[in-house]
C-alpha atoms as a PDB file:
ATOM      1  CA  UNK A   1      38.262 -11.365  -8.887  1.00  0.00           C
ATOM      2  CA  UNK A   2      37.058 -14.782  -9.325  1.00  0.00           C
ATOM      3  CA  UNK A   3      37.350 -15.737  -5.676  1.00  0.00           C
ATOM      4  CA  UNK A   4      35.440 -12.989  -4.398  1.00  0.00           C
ATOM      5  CA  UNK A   5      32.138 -13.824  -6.211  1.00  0.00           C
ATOM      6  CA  UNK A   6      32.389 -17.581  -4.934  1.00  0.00           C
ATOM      7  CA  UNK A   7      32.504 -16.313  -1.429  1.00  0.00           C
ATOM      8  CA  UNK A   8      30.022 -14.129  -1.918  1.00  0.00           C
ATOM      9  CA  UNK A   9      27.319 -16.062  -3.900  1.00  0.00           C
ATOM     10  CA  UNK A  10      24.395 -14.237  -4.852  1.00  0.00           C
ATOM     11  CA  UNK A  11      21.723 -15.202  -1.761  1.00  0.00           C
ATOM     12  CA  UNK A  12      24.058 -16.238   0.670  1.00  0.00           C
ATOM     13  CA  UNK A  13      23.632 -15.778   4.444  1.00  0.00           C
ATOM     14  CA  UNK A  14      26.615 -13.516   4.587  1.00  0.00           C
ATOM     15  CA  UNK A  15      26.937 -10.076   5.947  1.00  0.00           C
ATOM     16  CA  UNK A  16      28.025  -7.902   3.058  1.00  0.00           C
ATOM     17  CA  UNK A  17      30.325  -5.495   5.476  1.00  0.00           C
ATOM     18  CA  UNK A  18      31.874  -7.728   7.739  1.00  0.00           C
ATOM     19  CA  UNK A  19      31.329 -11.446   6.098  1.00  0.00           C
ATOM     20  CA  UNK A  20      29.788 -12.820   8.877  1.00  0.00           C
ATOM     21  CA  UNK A  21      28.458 -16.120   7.811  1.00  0.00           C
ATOM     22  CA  UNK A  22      26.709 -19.336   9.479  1.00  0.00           C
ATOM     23  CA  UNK A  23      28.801 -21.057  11.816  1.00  0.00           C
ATOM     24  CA  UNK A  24      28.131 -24.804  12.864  1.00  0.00           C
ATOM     25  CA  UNK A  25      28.165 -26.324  16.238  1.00  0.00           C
ATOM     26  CA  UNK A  26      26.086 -29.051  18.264  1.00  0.00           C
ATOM     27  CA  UNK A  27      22.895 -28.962  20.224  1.00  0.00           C
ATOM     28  CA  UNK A  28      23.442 -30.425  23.195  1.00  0.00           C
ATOM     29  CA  UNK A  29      20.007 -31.982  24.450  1.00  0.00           C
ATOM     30  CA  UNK A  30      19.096 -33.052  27.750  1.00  0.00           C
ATOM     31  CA  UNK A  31      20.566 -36.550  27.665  1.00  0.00           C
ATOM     32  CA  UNK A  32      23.929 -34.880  25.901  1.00  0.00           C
ATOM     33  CA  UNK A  33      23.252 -36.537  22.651  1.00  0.00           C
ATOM     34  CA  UNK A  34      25.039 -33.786  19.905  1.00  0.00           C
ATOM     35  CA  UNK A  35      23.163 -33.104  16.546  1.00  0.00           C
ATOM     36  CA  UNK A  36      24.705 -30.498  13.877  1.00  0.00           C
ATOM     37  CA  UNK A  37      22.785 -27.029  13.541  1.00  0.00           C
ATOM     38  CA  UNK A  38      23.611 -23.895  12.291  1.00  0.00           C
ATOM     39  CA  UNK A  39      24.104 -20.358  14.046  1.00  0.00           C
ATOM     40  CA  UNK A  40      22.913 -17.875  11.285  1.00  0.00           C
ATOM     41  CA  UNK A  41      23.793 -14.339  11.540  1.00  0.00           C
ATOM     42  CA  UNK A  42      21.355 -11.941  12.262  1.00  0.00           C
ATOM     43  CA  UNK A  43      20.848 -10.142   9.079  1.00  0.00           C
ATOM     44  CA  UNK A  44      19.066  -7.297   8.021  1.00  0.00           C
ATOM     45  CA  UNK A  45      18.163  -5.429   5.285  1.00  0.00           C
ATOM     46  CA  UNK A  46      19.334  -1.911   5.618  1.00  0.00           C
ATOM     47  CA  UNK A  47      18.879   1.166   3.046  1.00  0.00           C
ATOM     48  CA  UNK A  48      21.830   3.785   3.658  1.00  0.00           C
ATOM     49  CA  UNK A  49      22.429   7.236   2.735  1.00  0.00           C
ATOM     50  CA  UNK A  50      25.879   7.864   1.421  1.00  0.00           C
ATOM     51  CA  UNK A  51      26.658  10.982   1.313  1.00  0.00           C
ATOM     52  CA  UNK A  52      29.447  11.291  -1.149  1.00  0.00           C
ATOM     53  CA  UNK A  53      27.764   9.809  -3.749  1.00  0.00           C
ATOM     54  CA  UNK A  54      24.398  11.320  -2.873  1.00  0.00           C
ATOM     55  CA  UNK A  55      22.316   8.331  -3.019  1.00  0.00           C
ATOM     56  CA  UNK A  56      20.683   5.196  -0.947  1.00  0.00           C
ATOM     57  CA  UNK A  57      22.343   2.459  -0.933  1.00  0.00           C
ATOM     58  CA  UNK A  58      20.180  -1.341   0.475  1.00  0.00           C
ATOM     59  CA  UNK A  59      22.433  -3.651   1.576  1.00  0.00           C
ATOM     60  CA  UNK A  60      21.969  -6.848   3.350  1.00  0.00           C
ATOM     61  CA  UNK A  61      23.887  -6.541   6.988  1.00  0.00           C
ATOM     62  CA  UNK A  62      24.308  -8.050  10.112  1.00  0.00           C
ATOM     63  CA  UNK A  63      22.557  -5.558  13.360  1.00  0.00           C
ATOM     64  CA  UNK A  64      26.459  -5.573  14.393  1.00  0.00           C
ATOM     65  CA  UNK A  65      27.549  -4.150  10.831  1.00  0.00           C
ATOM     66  CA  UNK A  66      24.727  -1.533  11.377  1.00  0.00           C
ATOM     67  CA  UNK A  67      26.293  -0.838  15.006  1.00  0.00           C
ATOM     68  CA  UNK A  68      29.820  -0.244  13.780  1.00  0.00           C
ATOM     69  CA  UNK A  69      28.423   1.588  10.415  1.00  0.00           C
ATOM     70  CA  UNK A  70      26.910   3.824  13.468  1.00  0.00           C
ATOM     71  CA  UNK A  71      29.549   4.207  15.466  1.00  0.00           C
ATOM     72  CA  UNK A  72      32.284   4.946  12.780  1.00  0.00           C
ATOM     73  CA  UNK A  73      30.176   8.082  11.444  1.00  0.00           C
ATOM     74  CA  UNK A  74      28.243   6.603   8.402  1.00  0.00           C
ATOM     75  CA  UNK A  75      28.516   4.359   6.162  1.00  0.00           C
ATOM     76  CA  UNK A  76      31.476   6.214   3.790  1.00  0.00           C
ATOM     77  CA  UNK A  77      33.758   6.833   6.617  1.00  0.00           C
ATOM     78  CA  UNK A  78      33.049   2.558   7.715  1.00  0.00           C
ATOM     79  CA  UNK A  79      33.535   1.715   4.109  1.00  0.00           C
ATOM     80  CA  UNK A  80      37.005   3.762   3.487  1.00  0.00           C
ATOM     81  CA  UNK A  81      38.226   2.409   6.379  1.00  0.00           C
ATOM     82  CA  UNK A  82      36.827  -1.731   6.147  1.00  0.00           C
ATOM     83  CA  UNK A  83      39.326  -4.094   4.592  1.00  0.00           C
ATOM     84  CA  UNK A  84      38.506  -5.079   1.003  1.00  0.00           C
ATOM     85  CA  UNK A  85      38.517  -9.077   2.049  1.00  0.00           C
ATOM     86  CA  UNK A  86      35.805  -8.203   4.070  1.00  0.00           C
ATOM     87  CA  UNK A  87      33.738  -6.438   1.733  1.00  0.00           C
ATOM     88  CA  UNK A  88      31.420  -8.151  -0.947  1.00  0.00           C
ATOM     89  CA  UNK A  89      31.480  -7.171  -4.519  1.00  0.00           C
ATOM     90  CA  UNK A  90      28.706  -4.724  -4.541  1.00  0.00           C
ATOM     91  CA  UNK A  91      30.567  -3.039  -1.022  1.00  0.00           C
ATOM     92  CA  UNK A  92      33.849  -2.828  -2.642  1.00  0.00           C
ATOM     93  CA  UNK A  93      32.859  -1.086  -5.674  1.00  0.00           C
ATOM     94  CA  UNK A  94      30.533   1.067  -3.646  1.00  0.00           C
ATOM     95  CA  UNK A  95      34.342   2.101  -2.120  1.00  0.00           C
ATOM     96  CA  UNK A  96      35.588   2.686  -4.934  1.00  0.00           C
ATOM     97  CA  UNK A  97      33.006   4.904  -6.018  1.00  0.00           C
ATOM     98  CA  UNK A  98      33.450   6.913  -2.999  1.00  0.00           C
ATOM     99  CA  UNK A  99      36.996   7.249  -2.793  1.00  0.00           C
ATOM    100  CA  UNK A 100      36.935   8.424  -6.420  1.00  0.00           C
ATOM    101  CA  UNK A 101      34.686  11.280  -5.227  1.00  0.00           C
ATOM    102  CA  UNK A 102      36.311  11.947  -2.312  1.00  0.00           C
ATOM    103  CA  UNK A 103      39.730  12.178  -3.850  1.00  0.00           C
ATOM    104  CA  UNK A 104      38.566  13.754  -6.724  1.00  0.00           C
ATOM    105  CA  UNK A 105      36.863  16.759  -4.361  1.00  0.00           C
ATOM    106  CA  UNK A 106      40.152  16.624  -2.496  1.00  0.00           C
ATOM    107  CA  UNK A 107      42.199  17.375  -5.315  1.00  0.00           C
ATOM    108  CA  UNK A 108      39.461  20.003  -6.763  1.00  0.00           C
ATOM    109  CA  UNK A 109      39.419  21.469  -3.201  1.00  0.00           C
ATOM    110  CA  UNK A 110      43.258  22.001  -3.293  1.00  0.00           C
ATOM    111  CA  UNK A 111      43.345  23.325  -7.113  1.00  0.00           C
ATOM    112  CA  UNK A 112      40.854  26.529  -6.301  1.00  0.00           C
END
């Protein structure tokens, strides 16, 4: 798990959903002369309610994380579905956290 923390150091500029980070390109000026900037993602941060676990949750996203989180039904049906790679540290073990509830309801469910 080494690798995940360096790609997710603590205050980067790095969407902790979808790992949308800075990318680079040239401004182009007038006279077409290029100098280096940066296009930073537009992040936010965003307190969510997840429901399994029955408790808010701040993350820092990008608007279009929100959007999808939105559009998939919440933020534990965007998380159990969201790639691991994708996720930072503090994301994936908020999955895991859910998915043990949610499988361990499942399985109480089917028992009774």
């Amino acid at each position: 798990m080494a690798g995940m923390e360096e790609d997710f150091p603590i205050m980067s500029r790095r969407c902790e959903l979808t790992a949308k980070a800075p990318l680079v390109g040239h401004k182009v000026s007038h006279s077409n002369i290029k100098t280096k900037r940066r296009f930073l993602p537009n992040l936010c941060n965003v307190t969510f309610m997840s429901d399994a676990l029955g408790r808010n949750v701040r993350l820092r996203v990008s608007t279009n994380a929100l959007k999808s989180v939105d559009h998939n039904g919440g933020l534990d049906k965007y998380l159990l579905k969201a790639r691991a790679a994708n996720l930072s540290p503090k994301a994936l073990e908020l999955k895991r956290q859910i998915e043990k509830k949610v499988s361990g309801a499942a399985a109480e469910k089917k028992a009774s």
